[in-house]
C-alpha atoms as a PDB file:
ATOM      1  CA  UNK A   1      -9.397 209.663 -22.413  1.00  0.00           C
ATOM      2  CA  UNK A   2     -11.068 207.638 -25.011  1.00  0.00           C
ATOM      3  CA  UNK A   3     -14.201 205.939 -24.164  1.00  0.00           C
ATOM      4  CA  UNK A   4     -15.785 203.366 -25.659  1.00  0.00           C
ATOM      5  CA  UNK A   5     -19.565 202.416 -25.068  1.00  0.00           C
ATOM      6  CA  UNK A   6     -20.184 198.349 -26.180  1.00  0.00           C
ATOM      7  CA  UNK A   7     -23.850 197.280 -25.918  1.00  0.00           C
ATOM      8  CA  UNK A   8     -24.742 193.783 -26.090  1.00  0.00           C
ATOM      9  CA  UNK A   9     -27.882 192.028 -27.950  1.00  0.00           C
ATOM     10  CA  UNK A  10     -30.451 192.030 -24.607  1.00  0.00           C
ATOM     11  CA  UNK A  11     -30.205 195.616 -23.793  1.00  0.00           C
ATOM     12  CA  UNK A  12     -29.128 197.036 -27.218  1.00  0.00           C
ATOM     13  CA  UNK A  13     -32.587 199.474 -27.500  1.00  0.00           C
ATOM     14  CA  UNK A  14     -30.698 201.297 -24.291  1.00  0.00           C
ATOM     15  CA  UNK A  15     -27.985 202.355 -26.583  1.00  0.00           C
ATOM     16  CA  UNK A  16     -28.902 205.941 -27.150  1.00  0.00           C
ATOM     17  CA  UNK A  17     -30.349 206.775 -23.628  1.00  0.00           C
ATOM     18  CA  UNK A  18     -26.945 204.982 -22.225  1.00  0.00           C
ATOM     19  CA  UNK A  19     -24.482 207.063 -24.976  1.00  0.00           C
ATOM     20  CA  UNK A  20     -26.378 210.122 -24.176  1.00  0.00           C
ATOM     21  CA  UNK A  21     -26.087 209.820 -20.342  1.00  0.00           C
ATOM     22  CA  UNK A  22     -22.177 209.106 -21.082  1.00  0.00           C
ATOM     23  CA  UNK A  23     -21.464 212.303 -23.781  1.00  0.00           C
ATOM     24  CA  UNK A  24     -23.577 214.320 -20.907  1.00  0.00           C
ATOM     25  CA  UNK A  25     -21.151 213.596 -17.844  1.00  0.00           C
ATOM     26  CA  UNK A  26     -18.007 212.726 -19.662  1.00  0.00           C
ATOM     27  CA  UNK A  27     -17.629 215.269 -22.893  1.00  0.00           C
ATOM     28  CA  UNK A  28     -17.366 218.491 -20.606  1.00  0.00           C
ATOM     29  CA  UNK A  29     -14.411 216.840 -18.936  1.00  0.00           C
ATOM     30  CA  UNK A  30     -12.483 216.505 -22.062  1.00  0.00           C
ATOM     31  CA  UNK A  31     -13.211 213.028 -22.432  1.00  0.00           C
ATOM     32  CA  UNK A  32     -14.386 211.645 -26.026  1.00  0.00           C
ATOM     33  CA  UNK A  33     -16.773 208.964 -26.726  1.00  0.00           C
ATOM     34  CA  UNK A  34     -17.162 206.265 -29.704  1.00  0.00           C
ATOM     35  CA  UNK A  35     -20.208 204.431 -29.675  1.00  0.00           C
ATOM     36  CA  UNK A  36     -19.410 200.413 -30.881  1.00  0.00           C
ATOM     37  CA  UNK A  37     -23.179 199.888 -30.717  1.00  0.00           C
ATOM     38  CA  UNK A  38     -25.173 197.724 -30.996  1.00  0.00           C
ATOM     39  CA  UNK A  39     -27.050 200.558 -32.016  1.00  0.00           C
ATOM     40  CA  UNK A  40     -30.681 199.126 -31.921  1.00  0.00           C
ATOM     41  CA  UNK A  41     -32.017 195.364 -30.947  1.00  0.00           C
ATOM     42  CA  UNK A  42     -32.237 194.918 -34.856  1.00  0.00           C
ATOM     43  CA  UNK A  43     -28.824 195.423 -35.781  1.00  0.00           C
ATOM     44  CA  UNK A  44     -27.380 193.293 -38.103  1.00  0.00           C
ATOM     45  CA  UNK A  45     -24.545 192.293 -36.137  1.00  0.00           C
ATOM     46  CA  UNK A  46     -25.710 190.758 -33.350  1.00  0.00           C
ATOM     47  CA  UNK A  47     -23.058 190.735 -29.902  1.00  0.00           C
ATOM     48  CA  UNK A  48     -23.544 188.471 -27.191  1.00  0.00           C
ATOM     49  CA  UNK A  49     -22.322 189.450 -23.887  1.00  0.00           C
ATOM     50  CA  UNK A  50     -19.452 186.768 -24.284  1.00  0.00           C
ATOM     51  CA  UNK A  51     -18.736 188.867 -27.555  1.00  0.00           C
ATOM     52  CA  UNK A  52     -18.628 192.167 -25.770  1.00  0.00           C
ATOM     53  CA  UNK A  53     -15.652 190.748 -23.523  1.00  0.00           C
ATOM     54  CA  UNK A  54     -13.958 189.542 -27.307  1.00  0.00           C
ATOM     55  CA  UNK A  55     -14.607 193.275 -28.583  1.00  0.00           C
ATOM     56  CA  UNK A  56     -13.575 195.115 -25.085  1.00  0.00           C
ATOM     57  CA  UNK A  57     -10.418 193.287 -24.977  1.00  0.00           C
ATOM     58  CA  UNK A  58      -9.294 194.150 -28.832  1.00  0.00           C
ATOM     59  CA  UNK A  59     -10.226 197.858 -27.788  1.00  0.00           C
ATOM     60  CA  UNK A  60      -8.401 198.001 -25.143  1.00  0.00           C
ATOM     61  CA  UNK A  61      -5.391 196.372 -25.869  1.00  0.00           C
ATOM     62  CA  UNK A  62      -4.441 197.709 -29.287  1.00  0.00           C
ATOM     63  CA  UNK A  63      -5.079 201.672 -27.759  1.00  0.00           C
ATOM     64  CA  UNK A  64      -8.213 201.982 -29.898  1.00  0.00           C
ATOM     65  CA  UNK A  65     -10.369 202.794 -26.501  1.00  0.00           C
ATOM     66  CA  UNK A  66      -8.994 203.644 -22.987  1.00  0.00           C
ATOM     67  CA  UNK A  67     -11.725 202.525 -21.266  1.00  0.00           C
ATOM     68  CA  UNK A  68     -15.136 200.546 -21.812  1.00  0.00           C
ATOM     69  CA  UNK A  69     -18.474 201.250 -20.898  1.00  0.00           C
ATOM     70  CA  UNK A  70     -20.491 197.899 -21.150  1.00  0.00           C
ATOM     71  CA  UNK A  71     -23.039 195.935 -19.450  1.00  0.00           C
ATOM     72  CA  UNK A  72     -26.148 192.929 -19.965  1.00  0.00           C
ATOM     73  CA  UNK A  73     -29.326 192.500 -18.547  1.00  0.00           C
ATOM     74  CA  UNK A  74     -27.740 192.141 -14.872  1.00  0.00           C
ATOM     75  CA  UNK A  75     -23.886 193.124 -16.017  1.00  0.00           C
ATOM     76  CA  UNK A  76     -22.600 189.613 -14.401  1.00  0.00           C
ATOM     77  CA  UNK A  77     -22.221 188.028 -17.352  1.00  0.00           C
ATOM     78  CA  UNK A  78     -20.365 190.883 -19.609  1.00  0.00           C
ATOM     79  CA  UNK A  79     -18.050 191.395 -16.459  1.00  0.00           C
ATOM     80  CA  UNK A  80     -16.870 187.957 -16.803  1.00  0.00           C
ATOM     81  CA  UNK A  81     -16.651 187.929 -20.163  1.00  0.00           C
ATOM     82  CA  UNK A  82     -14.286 190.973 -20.005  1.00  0.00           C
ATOM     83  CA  UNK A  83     -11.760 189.727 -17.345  1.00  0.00           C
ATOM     84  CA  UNK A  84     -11.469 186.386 -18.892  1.00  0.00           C
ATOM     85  CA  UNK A  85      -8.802 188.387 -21.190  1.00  0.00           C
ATOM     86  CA  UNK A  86      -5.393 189.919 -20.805  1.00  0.00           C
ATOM     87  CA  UNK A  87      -5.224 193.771 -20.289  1.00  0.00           C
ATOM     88  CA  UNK A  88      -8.713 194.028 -18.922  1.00  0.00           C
ATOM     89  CA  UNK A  89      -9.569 194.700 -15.470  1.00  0.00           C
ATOM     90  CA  UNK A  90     -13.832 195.213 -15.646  1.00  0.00           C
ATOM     91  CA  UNK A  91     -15.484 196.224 -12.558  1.00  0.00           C
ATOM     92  CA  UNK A  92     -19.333 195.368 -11.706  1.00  0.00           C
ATOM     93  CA  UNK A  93     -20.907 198.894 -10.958  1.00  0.00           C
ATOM     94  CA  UNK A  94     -24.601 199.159  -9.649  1.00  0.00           C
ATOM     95  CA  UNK A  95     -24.348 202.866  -8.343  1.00  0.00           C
ATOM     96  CA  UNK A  96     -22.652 206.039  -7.709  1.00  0.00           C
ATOM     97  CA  UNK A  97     -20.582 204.509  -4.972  1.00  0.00           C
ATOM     98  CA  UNK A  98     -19.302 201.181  -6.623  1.00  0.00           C
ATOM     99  CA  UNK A  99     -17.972 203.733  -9.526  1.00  0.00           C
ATOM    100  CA  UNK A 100     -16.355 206.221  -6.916  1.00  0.00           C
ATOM    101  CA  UNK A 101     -14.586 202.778  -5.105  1.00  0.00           C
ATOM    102  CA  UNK A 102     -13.923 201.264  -8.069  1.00  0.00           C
ATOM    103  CA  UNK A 103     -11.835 203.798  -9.829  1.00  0.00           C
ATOM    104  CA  UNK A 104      -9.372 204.628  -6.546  1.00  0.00           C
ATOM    105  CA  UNK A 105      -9.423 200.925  -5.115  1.00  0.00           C
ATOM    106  CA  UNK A 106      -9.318 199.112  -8.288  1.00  0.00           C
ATOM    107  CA  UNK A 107      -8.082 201.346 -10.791  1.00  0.00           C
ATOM    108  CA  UNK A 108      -9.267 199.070 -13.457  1.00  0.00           C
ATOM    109  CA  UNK A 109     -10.015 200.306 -17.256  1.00  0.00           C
ATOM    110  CA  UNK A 110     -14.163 198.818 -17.693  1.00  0.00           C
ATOM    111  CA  UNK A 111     -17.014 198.756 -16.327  1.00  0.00           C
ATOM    112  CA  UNK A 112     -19.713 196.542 -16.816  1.00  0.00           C
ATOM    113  CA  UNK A 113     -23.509 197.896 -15.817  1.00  0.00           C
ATOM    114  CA  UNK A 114     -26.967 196.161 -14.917  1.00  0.00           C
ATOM    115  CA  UNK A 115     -29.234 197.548 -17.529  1.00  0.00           C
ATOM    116  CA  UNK A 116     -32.157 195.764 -16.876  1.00  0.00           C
ATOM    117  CA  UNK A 117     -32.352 194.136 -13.565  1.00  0.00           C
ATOM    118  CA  UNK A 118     -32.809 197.460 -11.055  1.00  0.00           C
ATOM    119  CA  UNK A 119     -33.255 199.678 -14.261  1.00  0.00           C
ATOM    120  CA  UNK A 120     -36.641 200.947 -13.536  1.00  0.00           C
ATOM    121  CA  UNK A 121     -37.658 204.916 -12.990  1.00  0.00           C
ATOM    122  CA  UNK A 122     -34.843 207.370 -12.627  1.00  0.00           C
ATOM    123  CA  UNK A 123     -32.328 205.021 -14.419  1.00  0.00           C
ATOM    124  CA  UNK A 124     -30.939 207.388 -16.492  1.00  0.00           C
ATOM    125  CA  UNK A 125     -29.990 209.507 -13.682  1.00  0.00           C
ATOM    126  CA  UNK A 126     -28.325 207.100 -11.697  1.00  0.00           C
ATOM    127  CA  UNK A 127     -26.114 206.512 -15.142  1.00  0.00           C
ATOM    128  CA  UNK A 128     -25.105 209.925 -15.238  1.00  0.00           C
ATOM    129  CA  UNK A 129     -24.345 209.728 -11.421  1.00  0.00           C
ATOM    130  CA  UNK A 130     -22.143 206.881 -12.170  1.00  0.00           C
ATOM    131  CA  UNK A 131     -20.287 208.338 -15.248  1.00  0.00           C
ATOM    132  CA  UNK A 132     -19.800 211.205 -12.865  1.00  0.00           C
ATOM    133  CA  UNK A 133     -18.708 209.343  -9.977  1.00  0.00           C
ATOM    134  CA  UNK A 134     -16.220 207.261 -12.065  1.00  0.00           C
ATOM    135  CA  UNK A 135     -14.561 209.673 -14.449  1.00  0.00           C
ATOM    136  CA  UNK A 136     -14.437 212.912 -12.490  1.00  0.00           C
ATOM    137  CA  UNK A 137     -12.748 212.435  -9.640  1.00  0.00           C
ATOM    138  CA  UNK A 138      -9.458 211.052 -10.710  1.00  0.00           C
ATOM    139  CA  UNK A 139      -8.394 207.026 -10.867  1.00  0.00           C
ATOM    140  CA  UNK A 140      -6.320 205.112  -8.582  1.00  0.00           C
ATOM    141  CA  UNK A 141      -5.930 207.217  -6.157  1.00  0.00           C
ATOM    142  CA  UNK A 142      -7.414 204.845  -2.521  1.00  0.00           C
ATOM    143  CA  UNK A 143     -10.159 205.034  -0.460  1.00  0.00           C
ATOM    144  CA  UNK A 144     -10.574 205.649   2.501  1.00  0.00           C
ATOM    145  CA  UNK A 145      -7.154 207.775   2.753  1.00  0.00           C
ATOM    146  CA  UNK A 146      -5.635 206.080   5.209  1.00  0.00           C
ATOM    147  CA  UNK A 147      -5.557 202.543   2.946  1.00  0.00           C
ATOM    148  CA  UNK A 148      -4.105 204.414  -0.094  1.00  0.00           C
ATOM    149  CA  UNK A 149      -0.822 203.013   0.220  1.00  0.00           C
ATOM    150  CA  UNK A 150      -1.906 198.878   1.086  1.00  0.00           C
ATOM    151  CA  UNK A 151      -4.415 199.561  -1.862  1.00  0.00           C
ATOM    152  CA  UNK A 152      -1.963 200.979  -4.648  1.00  0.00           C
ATOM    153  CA  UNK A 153       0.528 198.442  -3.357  1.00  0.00           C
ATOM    154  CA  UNK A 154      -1.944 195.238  -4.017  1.00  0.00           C
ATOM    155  CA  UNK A 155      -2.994 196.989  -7.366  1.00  0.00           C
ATOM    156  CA  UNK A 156       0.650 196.653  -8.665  1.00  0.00           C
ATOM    157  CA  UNK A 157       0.841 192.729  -7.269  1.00  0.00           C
ATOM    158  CA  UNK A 158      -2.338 192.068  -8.852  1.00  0.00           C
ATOM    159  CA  UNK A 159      -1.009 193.485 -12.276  1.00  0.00           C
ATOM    160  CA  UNK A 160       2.317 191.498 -11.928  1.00  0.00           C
ATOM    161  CA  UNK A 161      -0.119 188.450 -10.920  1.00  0.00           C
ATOM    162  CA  UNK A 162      -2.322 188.704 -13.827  1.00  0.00           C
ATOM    163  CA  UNK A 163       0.375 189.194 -16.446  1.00  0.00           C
ATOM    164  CA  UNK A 164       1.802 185.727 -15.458  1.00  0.00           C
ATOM    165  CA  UNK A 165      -1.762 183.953 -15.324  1.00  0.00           C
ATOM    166  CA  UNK A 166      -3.090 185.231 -18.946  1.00  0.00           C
ATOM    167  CA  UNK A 167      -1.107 184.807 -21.870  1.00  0.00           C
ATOM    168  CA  UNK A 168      -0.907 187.846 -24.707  1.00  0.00           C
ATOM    169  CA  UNK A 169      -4.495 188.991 -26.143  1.00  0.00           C
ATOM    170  CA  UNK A 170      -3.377 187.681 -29.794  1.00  0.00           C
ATOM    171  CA  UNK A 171      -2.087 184.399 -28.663  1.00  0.00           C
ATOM    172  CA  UNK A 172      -6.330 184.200 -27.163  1.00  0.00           C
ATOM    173  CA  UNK A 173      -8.127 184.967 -29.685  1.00  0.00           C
ATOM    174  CA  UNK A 174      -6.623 183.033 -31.783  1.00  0.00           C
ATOM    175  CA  UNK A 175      -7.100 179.560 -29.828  1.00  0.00           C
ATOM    176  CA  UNK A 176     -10.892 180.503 -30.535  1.00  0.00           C
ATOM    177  CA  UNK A 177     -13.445 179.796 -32.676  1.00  0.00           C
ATOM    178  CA  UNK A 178     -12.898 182.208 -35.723  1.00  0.00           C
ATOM    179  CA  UNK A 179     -16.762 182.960 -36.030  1.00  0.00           C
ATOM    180  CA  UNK A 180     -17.171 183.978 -32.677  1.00  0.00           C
ATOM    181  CA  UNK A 181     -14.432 186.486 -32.723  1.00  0.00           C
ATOM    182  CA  UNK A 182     -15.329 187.806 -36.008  1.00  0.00           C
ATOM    183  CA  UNK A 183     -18.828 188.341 -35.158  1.00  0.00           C
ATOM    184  CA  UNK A 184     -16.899 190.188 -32.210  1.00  0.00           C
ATOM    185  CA  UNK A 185     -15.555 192.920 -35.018  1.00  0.00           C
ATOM    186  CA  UNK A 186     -18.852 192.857 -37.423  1.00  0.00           C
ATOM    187  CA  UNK A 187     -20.118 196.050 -35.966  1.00  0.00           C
ATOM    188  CA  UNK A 188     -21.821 198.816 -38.285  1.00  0.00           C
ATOM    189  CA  UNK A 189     -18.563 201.792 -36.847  1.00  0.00           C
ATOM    190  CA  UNK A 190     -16.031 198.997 -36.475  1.00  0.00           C
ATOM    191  CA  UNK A 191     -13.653 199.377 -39.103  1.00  0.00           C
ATOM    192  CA  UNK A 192     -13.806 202.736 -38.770  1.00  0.00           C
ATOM    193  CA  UNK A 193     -13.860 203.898 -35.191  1.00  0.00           C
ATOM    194  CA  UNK A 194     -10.867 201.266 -34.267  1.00  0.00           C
ATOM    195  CA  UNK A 195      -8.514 202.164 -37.210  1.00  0.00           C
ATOM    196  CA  UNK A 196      -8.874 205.559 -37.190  1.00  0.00           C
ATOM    197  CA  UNK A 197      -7.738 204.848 -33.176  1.00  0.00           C
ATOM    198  CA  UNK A 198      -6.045 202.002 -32.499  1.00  0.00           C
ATOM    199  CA  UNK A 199      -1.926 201.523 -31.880  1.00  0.00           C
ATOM    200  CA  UNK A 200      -0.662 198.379 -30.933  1.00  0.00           C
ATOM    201  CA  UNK A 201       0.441 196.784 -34.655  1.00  0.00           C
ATOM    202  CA  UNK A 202       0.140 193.151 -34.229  1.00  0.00           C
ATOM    203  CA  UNK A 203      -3.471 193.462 -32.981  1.00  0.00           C
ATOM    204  CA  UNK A 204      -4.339 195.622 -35.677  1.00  0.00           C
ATOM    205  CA  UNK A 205      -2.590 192.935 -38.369  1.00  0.00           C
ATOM    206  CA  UNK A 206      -4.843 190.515 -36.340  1.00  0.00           C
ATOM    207  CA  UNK A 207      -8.280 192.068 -37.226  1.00  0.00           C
ATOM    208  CA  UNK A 208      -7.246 192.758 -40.527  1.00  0.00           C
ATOM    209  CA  UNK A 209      -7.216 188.815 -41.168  1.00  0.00           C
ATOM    210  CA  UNK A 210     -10.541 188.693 -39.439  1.00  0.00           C
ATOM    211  CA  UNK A 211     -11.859 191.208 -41.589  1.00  0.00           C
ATOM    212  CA  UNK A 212     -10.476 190.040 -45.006  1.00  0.00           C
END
């Protein structure tokens, strides 16, 4: 699986403790990592939280990342952001727990994360607990046992559900303000991180235009 770790402007000077808590837990599984930054609170391009939803969503839907690793000062905000697009189902994880219930009930491909509001002592820890609880133990799969089949049931209605409420991620992006969404795709690794990964050929001819 490829991961991708999206920090917004607020909690951007977490960026290496959060991508090194991530490589920790997830690189031994086989999993790979690419860091979209921001890298530090004084990078250039600056991403709002309602950017990181902009940038998840490209990821995700043209194949260049399987799943995203964000969050804000409280991860509210970058959770909404995120599921206000097609192809994104973004999951509010505080602890171990929420990322255990969230991959077998949900099954969703993000996760957004408090990083300041609770983030005191031990933080990093309880990161690593999380990555562990969300990536190692499989996806999809229920909890408890005995609602496995009611949960993977409503799963697949609230798929069919979504892909009648939210139109095509292009189709989106395109209805908003240019400036926004290319401040979305300014990023230091952009370019090359979601070329080098992505698949899907009319998002890609998208972000060229964004780019040019």
């Amino acid at each position: 699986m490829r991961i991708a770790l999206i920090n917004e402007n607020s909690q951007a000077a977490k960026n290496a403790l959060i991508l090194d808590a991530l490589k920790k837990v997830v690189e031994p599984m086989g999993h790979v990592v690419d860091n979209y930054g921001m890298y530090t609170a004084q990078d250039e391009a600056q991403l709002t939280y309602v950017q990181v939803g902009i940038l998840g969503a490209i990821l995700l839907n043209s194949g260049a990342a399987d799943y995203v690793i964000t969050g804000c000062g409280t991860g509210e905000g970058a959770m909404l952001a995120m599921n206000s697009f097609p192809g994104v189902i973004c999951g509010h994880v505080e602890d171990p727990v929420d990322a255990y219930t969230f991959a077998h009930v949900n099954d969703g491909n993000a996760v957004a994360l408090p990083f300041a509001k609770g983030f005191g002592w031990g933080g990093e820890l309880n990161l690593a607990y999380i990555f562990e609880k969300l990536f190692g133990f499989g996806h999809g799969q229920g909890y408890p046992r005995e609602r496995v089949v009611p949960e993977q049931r409503n799963k697949k209605i609230l798929d069919a559900v979504r892909a009648h409420t939210l139109k095509d991620l292009v189709t989106c992006l395109e209805g908003i303000d240019p400036e926004l969404v290319r401040g979305a795709v300014a990023g230091e690794k952009f370019r090359e991180l979601f070329f080098a990964n992505a698949k899907d050929e009319k998002i890609i001819a998208y972000v060229k235009t964004l780019l040019a």
